[in-house]
Protein backbone atom coordinates (compact mmCIF):
# COMPACT_ATOMS: atom_id res chain seq x y z
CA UNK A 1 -26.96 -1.48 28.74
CA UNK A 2 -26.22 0.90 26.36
CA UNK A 3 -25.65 4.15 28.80
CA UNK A 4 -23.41 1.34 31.21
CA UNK A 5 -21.30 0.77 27.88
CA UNK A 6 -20.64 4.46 27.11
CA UNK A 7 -20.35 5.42 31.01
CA UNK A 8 -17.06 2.86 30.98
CA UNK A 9 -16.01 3.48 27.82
CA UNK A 10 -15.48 7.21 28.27
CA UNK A 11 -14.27 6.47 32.19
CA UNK A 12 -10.86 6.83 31.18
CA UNK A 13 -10.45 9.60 28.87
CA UNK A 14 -6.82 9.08 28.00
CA UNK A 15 -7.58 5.35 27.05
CA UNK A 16 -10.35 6.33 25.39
CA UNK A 17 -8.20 8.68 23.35
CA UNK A 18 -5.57 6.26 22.42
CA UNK A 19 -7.99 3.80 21.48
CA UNK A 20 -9.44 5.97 19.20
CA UNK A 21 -5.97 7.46 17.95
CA UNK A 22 -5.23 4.09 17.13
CA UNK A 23 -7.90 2.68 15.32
CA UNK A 24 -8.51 6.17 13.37
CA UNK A 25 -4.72 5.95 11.98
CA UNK A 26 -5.40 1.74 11.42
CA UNK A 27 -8.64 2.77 9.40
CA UNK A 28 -7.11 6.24 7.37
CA UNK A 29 -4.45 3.30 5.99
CA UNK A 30 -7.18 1.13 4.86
CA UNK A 31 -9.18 4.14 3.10
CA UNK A 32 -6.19 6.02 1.94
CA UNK A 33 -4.87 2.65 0.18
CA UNK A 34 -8.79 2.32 -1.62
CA UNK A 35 -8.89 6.27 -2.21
CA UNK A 36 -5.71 5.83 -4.46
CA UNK A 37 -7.20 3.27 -6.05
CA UNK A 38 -10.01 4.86 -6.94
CA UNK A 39 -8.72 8.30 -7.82
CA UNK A 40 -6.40 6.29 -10.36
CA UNK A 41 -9.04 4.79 -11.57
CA UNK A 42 -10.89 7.92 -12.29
CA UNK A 43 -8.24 9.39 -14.19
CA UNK A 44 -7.88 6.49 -16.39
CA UNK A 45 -10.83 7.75 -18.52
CA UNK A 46 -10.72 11.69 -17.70
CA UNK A 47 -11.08 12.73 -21.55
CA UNK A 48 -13.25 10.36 -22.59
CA UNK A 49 -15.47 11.05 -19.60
CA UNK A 50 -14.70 15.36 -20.37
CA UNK A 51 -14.30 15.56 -24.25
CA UNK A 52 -18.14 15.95 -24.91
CA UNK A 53 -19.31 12.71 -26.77
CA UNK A 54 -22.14 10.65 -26.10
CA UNK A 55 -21.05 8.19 -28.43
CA UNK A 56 -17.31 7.13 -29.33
CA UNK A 57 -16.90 5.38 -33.15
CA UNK A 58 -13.72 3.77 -34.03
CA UNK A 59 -11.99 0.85 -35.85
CA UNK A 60 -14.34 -2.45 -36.42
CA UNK A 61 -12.85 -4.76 -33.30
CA UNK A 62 -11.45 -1.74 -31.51
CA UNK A 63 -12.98 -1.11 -27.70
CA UNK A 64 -10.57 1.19 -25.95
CA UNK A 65 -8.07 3.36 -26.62
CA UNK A 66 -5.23 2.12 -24.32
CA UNK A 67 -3.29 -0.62 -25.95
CA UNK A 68 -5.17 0.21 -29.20
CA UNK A 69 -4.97 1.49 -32.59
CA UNK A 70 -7.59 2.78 -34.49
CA UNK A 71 -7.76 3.72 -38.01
CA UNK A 72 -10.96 4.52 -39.73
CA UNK A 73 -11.22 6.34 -43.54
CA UNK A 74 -11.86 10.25 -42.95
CA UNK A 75 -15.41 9.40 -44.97
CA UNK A 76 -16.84 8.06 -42.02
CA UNK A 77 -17.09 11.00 -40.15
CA UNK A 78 -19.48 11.80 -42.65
CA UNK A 79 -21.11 8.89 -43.04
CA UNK A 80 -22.11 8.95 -39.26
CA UNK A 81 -23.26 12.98 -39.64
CA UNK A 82 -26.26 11.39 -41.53
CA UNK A 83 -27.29 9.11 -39.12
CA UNK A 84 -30.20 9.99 -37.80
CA UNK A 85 -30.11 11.69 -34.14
CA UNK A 86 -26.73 12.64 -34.84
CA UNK A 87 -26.12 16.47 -33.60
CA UNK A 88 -22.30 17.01 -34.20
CA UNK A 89 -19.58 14.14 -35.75
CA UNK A 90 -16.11 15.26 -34.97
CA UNK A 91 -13.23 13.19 -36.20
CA UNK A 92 -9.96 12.94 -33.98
CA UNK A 93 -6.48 11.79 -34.05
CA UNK A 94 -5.09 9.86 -30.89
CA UNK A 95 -1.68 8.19 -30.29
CA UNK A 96 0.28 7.44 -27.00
CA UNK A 97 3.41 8.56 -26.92
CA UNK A 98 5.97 10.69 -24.64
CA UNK A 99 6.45 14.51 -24.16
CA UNK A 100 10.19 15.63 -23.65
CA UNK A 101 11.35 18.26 -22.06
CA UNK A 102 14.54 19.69 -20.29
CA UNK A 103 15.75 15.64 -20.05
CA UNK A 104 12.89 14.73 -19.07
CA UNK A 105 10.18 12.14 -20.74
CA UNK A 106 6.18 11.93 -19.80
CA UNK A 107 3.61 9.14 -21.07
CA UNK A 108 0.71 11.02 -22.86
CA UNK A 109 -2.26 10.45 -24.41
CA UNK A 110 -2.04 13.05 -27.34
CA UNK A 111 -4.98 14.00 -29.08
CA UNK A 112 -4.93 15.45 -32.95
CA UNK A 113 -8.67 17.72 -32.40
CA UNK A 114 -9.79 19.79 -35.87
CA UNK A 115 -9.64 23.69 -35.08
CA UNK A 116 -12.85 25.11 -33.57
CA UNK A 117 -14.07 21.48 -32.84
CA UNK A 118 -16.87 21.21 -30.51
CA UNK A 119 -16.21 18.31 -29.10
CA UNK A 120 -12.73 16.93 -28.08
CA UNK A 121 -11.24 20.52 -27.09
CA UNK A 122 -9.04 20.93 -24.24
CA UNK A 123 -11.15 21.25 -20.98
CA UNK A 124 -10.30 22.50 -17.70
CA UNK A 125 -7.83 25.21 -18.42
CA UNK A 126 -5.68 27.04 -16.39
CA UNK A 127 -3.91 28.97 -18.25
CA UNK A 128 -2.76 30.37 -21.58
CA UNK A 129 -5.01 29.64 -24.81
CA UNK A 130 -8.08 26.61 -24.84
CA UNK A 131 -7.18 25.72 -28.56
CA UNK A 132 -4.11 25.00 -29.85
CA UNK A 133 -2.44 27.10 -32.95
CA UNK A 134 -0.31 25.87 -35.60
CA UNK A 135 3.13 23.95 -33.65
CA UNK A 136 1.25 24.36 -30.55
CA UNK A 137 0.39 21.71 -28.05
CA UNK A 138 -1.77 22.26 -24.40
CA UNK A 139 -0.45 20.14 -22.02
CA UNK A 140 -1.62 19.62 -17.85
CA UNK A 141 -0.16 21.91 -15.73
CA UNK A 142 1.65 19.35 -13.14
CA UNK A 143 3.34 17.78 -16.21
CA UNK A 144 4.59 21.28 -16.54
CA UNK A 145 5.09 21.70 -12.86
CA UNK A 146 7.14 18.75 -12.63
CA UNK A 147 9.70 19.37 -15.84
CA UNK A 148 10.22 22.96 -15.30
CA UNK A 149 7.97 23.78 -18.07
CA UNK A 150 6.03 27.20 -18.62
CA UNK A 151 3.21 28.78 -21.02
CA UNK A 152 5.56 29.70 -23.98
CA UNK A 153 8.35 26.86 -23.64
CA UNK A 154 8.86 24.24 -26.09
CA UNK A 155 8.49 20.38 -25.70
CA UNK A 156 8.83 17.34 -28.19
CA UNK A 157 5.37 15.83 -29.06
CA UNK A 158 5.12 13.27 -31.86
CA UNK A 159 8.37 13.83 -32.49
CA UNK A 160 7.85 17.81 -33.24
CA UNK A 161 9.03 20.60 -31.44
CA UNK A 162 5.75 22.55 -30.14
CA UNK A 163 5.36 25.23 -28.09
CA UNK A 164 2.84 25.07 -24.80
CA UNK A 165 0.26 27.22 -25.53
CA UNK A 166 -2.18 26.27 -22.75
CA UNK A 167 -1.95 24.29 -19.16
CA UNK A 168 -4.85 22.15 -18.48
CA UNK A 169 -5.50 20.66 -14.81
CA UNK A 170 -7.31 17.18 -13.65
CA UNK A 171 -5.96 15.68 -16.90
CA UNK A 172 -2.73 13.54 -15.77
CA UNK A 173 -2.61 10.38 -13.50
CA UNK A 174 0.65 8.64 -11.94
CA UNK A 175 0.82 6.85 -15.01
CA UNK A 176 0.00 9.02 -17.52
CA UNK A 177 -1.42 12.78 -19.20
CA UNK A 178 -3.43 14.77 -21.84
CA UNK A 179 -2.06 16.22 -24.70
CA UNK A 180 -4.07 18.41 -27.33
CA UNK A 181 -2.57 19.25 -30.30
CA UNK A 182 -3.84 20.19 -33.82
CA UNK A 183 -5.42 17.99 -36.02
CA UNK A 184 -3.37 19.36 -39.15
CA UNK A 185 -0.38 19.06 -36.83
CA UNK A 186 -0.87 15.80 -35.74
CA UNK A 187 -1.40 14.51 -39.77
CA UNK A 188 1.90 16.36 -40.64
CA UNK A 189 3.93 14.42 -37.50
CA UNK A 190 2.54 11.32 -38.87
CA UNK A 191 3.40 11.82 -42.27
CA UNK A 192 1.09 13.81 -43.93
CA UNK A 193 -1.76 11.01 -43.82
CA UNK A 194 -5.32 12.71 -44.19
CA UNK A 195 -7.11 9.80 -45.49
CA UNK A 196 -7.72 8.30 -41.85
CA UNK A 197 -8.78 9.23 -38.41
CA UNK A 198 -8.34 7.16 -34.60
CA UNK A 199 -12.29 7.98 -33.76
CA UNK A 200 -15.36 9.98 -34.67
CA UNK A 201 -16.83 11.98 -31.31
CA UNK A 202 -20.22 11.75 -31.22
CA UNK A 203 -22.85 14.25 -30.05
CA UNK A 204 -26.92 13.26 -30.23
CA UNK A 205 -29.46 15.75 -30.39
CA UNK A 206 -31.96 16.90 -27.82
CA UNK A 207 -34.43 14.15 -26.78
CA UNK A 208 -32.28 11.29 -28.05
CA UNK A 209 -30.66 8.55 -26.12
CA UNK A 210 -27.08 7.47 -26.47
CA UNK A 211 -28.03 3.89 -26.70
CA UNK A 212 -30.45 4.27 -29.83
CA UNK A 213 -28.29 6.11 -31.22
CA UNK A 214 -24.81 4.15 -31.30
CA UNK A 215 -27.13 1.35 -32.21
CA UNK A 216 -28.49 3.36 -35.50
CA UNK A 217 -24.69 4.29 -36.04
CA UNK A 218 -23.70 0.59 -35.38
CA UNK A 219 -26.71 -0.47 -38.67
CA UNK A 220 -25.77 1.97 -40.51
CA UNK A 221 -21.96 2.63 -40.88
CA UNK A 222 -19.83 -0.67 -41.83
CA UNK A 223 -16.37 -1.42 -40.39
CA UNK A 224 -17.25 0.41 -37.19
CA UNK A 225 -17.53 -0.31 -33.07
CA UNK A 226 -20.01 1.67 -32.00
CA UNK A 227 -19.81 2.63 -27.68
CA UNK A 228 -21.77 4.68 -25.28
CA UNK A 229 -19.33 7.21 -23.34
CA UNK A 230 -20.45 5.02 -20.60
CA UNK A 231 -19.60 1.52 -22.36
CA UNK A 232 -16.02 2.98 -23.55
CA UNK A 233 -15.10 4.45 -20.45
CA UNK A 234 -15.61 0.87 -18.70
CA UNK A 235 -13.75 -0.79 -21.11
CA UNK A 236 -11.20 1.70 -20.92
CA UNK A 237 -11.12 0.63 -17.20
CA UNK A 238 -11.19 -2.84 -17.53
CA UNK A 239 -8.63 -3.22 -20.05
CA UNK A 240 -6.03 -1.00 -17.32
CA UNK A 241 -6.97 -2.90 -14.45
CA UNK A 242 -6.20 -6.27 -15.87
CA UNK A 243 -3.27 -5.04 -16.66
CA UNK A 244 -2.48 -3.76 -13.18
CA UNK A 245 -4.53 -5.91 -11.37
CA UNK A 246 -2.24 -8.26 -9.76
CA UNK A 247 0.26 -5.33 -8.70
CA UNK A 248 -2.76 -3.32 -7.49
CA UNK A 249 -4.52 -5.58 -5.59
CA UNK A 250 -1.01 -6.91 -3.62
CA UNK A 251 -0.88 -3.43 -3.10
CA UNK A 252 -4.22 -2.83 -1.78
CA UNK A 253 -4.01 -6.78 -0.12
CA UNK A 254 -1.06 -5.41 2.17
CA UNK A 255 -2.78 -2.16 3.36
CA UNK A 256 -5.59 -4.04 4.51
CA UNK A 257 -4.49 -6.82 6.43
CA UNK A 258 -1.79 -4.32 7.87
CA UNK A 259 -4.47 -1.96 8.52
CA UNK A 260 -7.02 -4.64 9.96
CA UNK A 261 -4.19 -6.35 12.07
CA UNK A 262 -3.34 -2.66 13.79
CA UNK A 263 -7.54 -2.40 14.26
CA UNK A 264 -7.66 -6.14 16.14
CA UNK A 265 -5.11 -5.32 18.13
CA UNK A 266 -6.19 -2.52 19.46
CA UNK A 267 -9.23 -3.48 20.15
CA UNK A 268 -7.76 -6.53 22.05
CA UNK A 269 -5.63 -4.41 24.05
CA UNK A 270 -8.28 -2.02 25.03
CA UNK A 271 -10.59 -5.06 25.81
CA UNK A 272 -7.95 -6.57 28.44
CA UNK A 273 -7.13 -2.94 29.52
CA UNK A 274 -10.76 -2.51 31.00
CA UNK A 275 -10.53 -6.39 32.74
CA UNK A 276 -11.01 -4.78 36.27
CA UNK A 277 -14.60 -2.94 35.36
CA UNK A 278 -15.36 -6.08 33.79
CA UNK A 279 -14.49 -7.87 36.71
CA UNK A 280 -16.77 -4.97 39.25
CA UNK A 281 -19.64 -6.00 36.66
CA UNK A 282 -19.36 -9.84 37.22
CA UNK A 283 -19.35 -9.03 41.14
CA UNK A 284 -22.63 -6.91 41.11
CA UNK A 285 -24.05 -10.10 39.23
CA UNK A 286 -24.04 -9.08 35.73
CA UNK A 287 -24.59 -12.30 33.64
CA UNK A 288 -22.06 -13.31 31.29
CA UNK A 289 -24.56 -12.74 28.50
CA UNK A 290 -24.56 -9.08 29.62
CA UNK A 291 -20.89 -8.39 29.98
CA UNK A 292 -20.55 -9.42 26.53
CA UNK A 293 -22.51 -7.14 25.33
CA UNK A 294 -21.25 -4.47 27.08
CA UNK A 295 -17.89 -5.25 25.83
CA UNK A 296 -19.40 -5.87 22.17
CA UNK A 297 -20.84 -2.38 22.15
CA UNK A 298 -18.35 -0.48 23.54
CA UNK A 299 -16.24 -2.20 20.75
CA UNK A 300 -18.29 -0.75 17.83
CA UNK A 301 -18.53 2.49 19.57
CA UNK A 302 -14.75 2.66 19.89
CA UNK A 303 -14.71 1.32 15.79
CA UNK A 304 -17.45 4.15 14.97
CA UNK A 305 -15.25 6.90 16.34
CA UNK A 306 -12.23 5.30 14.59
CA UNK A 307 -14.10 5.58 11.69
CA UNK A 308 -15.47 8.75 11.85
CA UNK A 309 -11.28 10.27 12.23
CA UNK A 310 -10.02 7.60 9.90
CA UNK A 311 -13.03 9.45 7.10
CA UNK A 312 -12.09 12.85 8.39
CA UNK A 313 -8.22 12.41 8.11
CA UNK A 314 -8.77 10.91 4.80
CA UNK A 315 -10.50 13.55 3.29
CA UNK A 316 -7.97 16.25 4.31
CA UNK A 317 -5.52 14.23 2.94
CA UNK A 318 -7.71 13.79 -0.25
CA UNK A 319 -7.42 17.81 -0.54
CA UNK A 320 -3.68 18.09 0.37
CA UNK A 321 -1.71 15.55 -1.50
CA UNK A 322 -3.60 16.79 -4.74
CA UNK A 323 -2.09 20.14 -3.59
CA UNK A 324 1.45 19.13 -3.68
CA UNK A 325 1.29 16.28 -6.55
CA UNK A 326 -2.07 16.69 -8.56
CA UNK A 327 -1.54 13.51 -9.95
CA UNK A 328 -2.02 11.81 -7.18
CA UNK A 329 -5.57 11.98 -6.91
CA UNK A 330 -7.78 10.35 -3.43
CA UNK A 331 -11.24 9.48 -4.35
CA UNK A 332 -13.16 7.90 -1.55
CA UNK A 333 -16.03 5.87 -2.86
CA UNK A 334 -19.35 5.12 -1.02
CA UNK A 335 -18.54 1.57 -1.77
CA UNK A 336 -15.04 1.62 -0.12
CA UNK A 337 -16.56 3.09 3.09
CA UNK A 338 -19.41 0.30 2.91
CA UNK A 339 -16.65 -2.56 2.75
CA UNK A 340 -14.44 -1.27 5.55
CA UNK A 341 -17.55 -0.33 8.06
CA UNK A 342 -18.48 -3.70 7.49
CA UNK A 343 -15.49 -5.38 7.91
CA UNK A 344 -14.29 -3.34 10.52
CA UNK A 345 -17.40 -3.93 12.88
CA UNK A 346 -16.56 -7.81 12.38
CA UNK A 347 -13.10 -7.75 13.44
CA UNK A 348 -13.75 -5.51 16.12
CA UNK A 349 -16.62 -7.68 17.01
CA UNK A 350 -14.59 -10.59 16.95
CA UNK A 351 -11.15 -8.78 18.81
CA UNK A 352 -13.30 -7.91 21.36
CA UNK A 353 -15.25 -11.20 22.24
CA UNK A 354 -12.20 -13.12 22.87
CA UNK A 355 -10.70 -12.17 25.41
CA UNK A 356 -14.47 -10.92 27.04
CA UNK A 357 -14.72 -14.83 26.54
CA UNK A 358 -11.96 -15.64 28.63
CA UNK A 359 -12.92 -12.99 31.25
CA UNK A 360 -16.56 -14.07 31.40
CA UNK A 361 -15.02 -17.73 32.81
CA UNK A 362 -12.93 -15.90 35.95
CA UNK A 363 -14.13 -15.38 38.82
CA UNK A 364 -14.57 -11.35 40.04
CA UNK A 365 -11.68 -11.64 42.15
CA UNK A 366 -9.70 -13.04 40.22
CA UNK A 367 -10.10 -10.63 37.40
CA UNK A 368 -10.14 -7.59 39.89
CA UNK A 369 -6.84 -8.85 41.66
CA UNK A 370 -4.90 -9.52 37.70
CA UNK A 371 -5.95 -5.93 37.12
C-alpha cells in the first residue's frame, strides 16, 4: 500500500512539485509567525539570562524589572554578602528610559554596574571597550547601526551626554535594548543618590544550589524578594506577554489560519487532481477502504515534505533577517514544530478524505471520464 502511494504520488513530478511548493511556503508562514514569537520572547530577558547571577534581590513586592521600580538601601548588598553560600553580591542601578541620538529616540533598559563588577558587565561585545569609563555608556551595535551611531559618538542617556565606548550584539529586541553605564554615573544622573540600589546580583559558590540559597537570602535579609535567574526571567516573561498578549496572539491567530487554509487547499486540490488514478484503482477492484488510504498516505507524505522545506526555509530565514535587522530575531522552538506537525497531519488528513469520500461513491467510469 505504501510503495502504490509513493509510486502515484511521485507519477507526476511537476504536480508533485507544486504540491510541495505550496504547502512548504503555507507551513514557512506558520513557523516564521511562531519563530518571531519566540525570538521576541527570548530577548525579553537577554541580561538577566547573560549578566551572571544565580539569584536576583530587589525591592520587598518587586518581581520583574519591566514595569517596575526597585529601590533597596545600599546596606543590603552587604547584608546578603554574609549569607551563607553567597560567592559574590553586586549591587546595580536599572531604569528604562530612551537613548537619543542624531533625532532619533530608542527604548532601553540602562543598567548603572560598579567598575570592575563581576557580575552585571556588558557581555557579548563587538567592539570598542567591555566596561564603561567615566561619561561613557556601551550600547548594542544595531541600535548604533540604525541611528548612524559609531564607537566614539555621543548619545543622551539618563538625560547625560555620554560617549559610546563599546557596541554590544544580541542585546536589543523590536521593542527594546541594553544599556551599560557606570554605576557612579548613573547616581550622578539621578541626583547624586548613593543611599539606594534597583537590585543586588547574586553569585553562589561551588556546590550550592540557587534555590537554597535565595531561600537563606529570603530568611535572612528583611524587605527583600528573593528569585532564581530562572524564576525572574519567567516573570519577566509573563509580565510582557500579558501585556502583549492579545496583539500577539491576533497576530499569531491570523498566520495560522491563513497558513492552515493555504495547506487544506492544497491538499484538496491535489486530492481531486489525481481523481483519474483513483478512479484506475477502483476499476482493478481496490476497496474503498484501500483507496482511502492510499489517498490518506500520500497526503502526509506530501505534508512531510512540506514540512521538511517549510523547516529548511525557515531556518535560512532565521540566519538572514538577523543579518539585515538583528533585532529581529527567529527562534524556532521544538514545541512550535510539535504543534504544527500535529496539526498539519490533521488538516491534511482531513483535506484529503473529503473529497477521497466523494470519489470512493463514483463509479470507475465515471471518475475516469470527469478526469
Amino acid at each position: 500500500m505504501l510503495r502504490l502511494a509513493i509510486k502515484n504520488l511521485v507519477q507526476n513530478k511537476a504536480r508533485l512539485i507544486v504540491s510541495v511548493g505550496g504547502l512548504g511556503l503555507a507551513l514557512t508562514l506558520i513557523l516564521v509567525f511562531g519563530a518571531v514569537f519566540d525570538g521576541a520572547k527570548s530577548r525579553l530577558t537577554v541580561y538577566i539570562d547573560k549578566a551572571g547571577a544565580d539569584v536576583w534581590v530587589a525591592q520587598d513586592g518587586v518581581e520583574t524589572m519591566h514595569m517596575s521600580n526597585s529601590f533597596l538601601p545600599a546596606t543590603v548588598t552587604d547584608e546578603v554578602k554574609s549569607v551563607p553560600g553567597v560567592q559574590e553580591a553586586v549591587p546595580i542601578l536599572y531604569a528604562t528610559d530612551i537613548i537619543q541620538a542624531n533625532g532619533k529616540e530608542t527604548l532601553s533598559y540602562v543598567f548603572g554596574v560598579p567598575d570592575n563588577a563581576p557580575l552585571g558587565k556588558a557581555f557579548a561585545i563587538v567592539e570598542g571597550a567591555s566596561m564603561p569609563g567615566p561619561g561613557e555608556v556601551i550600547i548594542d551595535h544595531s541600535i548604533a547601526a540604525s541611528s548612524g551611531l559609531k564607537v566614539g559618538d555621543e548619545v543622551t542617556v539618563l538625560g547625560q551626554m555620554m560617549k559610546i565606548v563599546g557596541l554590544t550584539s544580541d542585546t536589543s529586541s523590536l521593542a527594546s535594548s541594553v544599556a551599560i553605564v557606570r554605576f557612579d554615573d548613573f547616581t550622578k544622573a539621578r541626583g547624586g543618590d548613593n543611599g539606594t540600589i534597583s537590585f543586588v546580583l547574586v553569585k553562589v559558590s561551588a556546590g550550592e544550589s540557587a534555590a537554597a540559597v535565595a531561600s537563606r537570602i529570603s530568611e535572612g535579609v528583611s524587605g527583600v524578594t528573593v528569585q532564581t535567574r530562572e524564576q525572574f526571567a519567567a516573570q519577566e516573561r509573563k509580565l510582557v506577554m500579558d501585556m502583549s498578549g492579545d496583539i500577539i496572539n491576533i497576530m499569531n491567530i491570523a498566520g495560522f489560519l491563513t497558513g492552515f487554509a493555504v495547506l487544506a487547499l492544497t491538499v484538496y486540490v491535489a486530492t481531486i487532481a489525481r481523481r483519474k488514478e483513483y478512479g484506475v484503482l477502483k476499476a482493478i477492484g481496490t476497496r474503498n477502504r484501500l483507496l482511502y488510504l492510499v489517498v490518506l498516505v500520500q497526503a502526509l507524505l506530501s505534508v512531510a515534505l512540506g514540512l521538511v522545506a517549510g523547516v529548511a526555509l525557515t531556518l535560512l530565514l532565521s540566519e538572514v533577517v538577523p543579518r539585515f535587522n538583528e533585532s529581529m530575531v527567529l527562534t524556532l522552538s521544538s514545541a512550535s514544530l510539535l504543534r504544527v506537525a500535529i496539526v498539519s497531519v490533521v488538516i491534511a488528513g482531513l483535506s484529503a478524505l473529503l473529497p477521497a469520500r466523494q470519489l470512493a461513491g463514483l463509479e470507475p467510469v465515471a471518475i475516469i471520464r470527469r478526469g
